[in-house]
Protein backbone atom coordinates (compact mmCIF):
# COMPACT_ATOMS: atom_id res chain seq x y z
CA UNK A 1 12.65 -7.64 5.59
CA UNK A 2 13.89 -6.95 2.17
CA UNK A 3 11.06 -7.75 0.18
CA UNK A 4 8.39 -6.90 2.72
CA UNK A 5 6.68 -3.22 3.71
CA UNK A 6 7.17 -1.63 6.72
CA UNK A 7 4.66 0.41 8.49
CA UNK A 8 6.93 3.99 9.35
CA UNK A 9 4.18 6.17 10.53
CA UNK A 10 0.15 5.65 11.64
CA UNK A 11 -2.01 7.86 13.23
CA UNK A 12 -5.41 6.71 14.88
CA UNK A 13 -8.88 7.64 14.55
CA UNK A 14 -11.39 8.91 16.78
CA UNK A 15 -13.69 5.86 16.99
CA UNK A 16 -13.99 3.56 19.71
CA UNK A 17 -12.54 0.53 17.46
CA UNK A 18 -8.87 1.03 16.86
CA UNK A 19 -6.33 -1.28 14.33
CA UNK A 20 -3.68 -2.64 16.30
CA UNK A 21 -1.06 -1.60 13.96
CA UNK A 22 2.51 -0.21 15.37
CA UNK A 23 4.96 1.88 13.81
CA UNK A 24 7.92 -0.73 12.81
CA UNK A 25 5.38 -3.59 11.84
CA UNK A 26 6.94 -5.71 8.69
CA UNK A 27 3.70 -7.19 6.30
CA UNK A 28 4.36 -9.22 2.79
CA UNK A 29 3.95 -6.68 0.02
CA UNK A 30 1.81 -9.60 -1.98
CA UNK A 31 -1.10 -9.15 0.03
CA UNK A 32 -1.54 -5.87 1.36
CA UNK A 33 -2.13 -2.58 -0.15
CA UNK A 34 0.60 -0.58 0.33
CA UNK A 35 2.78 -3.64 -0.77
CA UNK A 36 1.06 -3.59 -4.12
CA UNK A 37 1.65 0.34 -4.80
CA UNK A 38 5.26 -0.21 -4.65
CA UNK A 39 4.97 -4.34 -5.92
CA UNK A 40 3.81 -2.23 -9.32
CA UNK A 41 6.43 0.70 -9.01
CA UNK A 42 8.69 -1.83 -9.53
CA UNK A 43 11.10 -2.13 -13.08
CA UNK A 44 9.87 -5.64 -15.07
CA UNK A 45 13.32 -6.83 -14.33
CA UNK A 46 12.96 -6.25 -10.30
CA UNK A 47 9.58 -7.58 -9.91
CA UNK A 48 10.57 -10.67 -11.61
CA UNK A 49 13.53 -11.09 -9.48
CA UNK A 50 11.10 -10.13 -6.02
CA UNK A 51 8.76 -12.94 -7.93
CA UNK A 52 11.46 -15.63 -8.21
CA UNK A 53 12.89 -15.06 -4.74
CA UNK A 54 9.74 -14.37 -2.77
CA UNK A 55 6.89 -17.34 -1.71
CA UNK A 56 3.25 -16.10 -2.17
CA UNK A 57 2.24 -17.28 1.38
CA UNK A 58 -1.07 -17.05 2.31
CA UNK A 59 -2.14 -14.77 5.18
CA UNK A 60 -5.90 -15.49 4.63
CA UNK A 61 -8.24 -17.02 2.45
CA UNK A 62 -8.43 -13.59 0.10
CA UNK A 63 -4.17 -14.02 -0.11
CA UNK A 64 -3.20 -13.60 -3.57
CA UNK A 65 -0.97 -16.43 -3.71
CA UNK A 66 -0.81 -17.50 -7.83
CA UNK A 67 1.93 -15.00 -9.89
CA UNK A 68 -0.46 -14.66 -12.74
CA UNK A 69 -3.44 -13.39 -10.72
CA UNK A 70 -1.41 -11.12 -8.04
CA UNK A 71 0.20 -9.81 -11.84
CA UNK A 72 -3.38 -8.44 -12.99
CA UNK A 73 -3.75 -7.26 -9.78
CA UNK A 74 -0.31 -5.67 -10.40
CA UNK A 75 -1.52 -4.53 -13.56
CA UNK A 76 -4.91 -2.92 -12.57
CA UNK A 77 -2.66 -0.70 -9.97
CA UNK A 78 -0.63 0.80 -12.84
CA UNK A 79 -3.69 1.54 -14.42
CA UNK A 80 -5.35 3.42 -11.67
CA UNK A 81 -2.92 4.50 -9.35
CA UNK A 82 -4.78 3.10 -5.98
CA UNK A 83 -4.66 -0.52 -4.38
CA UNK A 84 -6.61 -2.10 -2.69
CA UNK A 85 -6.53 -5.27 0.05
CA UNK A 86 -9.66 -6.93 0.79
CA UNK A 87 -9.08 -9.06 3.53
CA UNK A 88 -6.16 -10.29 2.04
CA UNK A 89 -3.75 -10.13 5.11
CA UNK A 90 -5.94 -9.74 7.56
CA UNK A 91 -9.71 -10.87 7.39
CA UNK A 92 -11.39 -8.37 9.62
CA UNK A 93 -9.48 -5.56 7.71
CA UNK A 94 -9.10 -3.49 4.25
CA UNK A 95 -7.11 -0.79 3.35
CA UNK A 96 -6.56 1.28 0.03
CA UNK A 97 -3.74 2.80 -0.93
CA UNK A 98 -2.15 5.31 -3.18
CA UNK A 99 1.63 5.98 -4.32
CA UNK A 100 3.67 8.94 -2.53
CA UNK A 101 6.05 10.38 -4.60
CA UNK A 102 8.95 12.48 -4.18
CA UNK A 103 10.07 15.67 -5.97
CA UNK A 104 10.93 14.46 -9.39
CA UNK A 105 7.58 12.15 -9.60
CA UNK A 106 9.45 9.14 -8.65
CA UNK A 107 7.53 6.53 -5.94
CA UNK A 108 9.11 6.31 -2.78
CA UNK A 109 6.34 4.91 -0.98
CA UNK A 110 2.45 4.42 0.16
CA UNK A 111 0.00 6.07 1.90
CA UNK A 112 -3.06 3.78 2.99
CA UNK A 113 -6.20 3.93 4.88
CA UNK A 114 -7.36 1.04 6.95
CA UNK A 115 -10.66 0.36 8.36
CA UNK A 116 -12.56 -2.77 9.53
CA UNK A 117 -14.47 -4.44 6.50
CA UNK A 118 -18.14 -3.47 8.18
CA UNK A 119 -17.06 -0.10 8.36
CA UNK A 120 -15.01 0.14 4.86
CA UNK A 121 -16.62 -1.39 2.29
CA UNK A 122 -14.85 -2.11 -0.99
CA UNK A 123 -17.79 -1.17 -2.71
CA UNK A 124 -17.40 2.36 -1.41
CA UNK A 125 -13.79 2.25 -1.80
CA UNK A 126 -14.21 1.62 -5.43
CA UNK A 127 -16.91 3.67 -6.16
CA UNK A 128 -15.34 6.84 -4.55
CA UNK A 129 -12.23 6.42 -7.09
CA UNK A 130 -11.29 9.72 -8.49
CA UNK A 131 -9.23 10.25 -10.88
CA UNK A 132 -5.40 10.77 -10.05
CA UNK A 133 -3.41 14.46 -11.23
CA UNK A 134 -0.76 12.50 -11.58
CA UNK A 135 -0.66 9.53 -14.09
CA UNK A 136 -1.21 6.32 -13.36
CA UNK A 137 2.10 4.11 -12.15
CA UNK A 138 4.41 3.00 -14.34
CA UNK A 139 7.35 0.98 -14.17
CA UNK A 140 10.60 3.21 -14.45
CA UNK A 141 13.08 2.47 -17.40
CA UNK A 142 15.89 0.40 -16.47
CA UNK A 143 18.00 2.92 -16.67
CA UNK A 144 16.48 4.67 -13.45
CA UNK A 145 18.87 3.36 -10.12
CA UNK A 146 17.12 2.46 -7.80
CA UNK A 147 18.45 2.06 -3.85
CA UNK A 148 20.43 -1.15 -2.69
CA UNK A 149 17.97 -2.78 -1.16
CA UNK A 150 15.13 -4.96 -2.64
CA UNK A 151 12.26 -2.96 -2.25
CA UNK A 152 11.61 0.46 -1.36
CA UNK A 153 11.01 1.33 2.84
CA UNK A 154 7.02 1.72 2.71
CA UNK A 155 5.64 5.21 4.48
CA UNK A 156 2.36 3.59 5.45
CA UNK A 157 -0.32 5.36 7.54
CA UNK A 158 -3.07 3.38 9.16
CA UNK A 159 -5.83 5.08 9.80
CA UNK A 160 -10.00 4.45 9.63
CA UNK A 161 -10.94 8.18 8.81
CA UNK A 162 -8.99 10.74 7.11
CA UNK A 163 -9.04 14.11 7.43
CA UNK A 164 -10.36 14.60 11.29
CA UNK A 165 -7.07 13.31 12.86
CA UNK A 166 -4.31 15.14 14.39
CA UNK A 167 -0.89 14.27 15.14
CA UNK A 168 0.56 16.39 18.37
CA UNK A 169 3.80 14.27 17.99
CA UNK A 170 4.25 15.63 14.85
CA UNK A 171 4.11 18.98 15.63
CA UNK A 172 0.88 19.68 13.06
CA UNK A 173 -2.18 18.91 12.11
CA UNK A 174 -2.67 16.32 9.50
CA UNK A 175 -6.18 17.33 8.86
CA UNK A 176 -4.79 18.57 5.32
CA UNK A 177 -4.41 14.95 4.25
């Protein structure tokens, strides 16, 4: 589970179609969204380690499974902050996702949005980009410690609609998202 994300919270939306997603779920970082936010967090000498050690398996047909390409793709999330996953771990699915950091502007995980591809088009995705306050990702120095284990826990929420869900378990309302 070291080099994989886990899912650690998910809240559902109101529509009659619902992702199947549960708290605890374990998905290769390669090909999903949130995997790629913290796949590009990642010092150059830690990704290439996670890249030696780890097998590109596909999940689907869209899988990134070649270093060089899921490297651009690596690349293209520095640059912009979000990622995206068309279909790449599950067909019937994307999600985007963006970097949550923690006090000091250090990643410690992703937040994502999930949707089935006829109701989330990447199109849309991409064209509602807006820029990020904070800049894009970069890889820390090496002199930045990082925890023990291989890859940072993911905070991923699923979710098809943001900002029109609420969370009783929670205690609040996480219309504010």
């Amino acid at each position: 589970m070291g080099d994989a994300v886990v899912v650690i919270a998910r809240t559902s939306g109101p529509g009659a179609f619902q992702l199947t997603d549960r708290v605890g779920v374990v998905r290769p970082a390669h090909s999903t969204a949130l995997g790629k936010v913290i796949l590009a967090s990642l010092r150059p000498d830690q990704l290439k380690r996670f890249l030696e050690r780890v097998e590109l398996k596909p999940s689907t047909e869209k899988s990134i499974t070649e270093i060089p390409l899921l490297l651009r793709e690596i690349e293209e999330v520095r640059r912009s902050g979000i990622a995206f996953d068309d279909g790449e771990f599950n067909p019937e699915v994307r999600c985007v996702a963006v970097p949550v950091r923690d006090f000091t502007g250090q990643i410690v995980g992703a937040l994502g949005i999930s949707g089935p591809i006829w109701r989330l088009s990447i199109q849309a995705c991409k064209a509602e980009r807006k820029p990020c306050r904070k800049p894009p990702i970069a890889s820390p120095p090496s002199s930045v410690p990082r925890a023990p284990h291989r890859l940072p826990i993911i905070a991923g929420l699923s979710a098809p609609r943001i900002g029109v869900d609420s969370d009783p378990s929670l205690g609040k309302d996480r219309s504010t998202l």
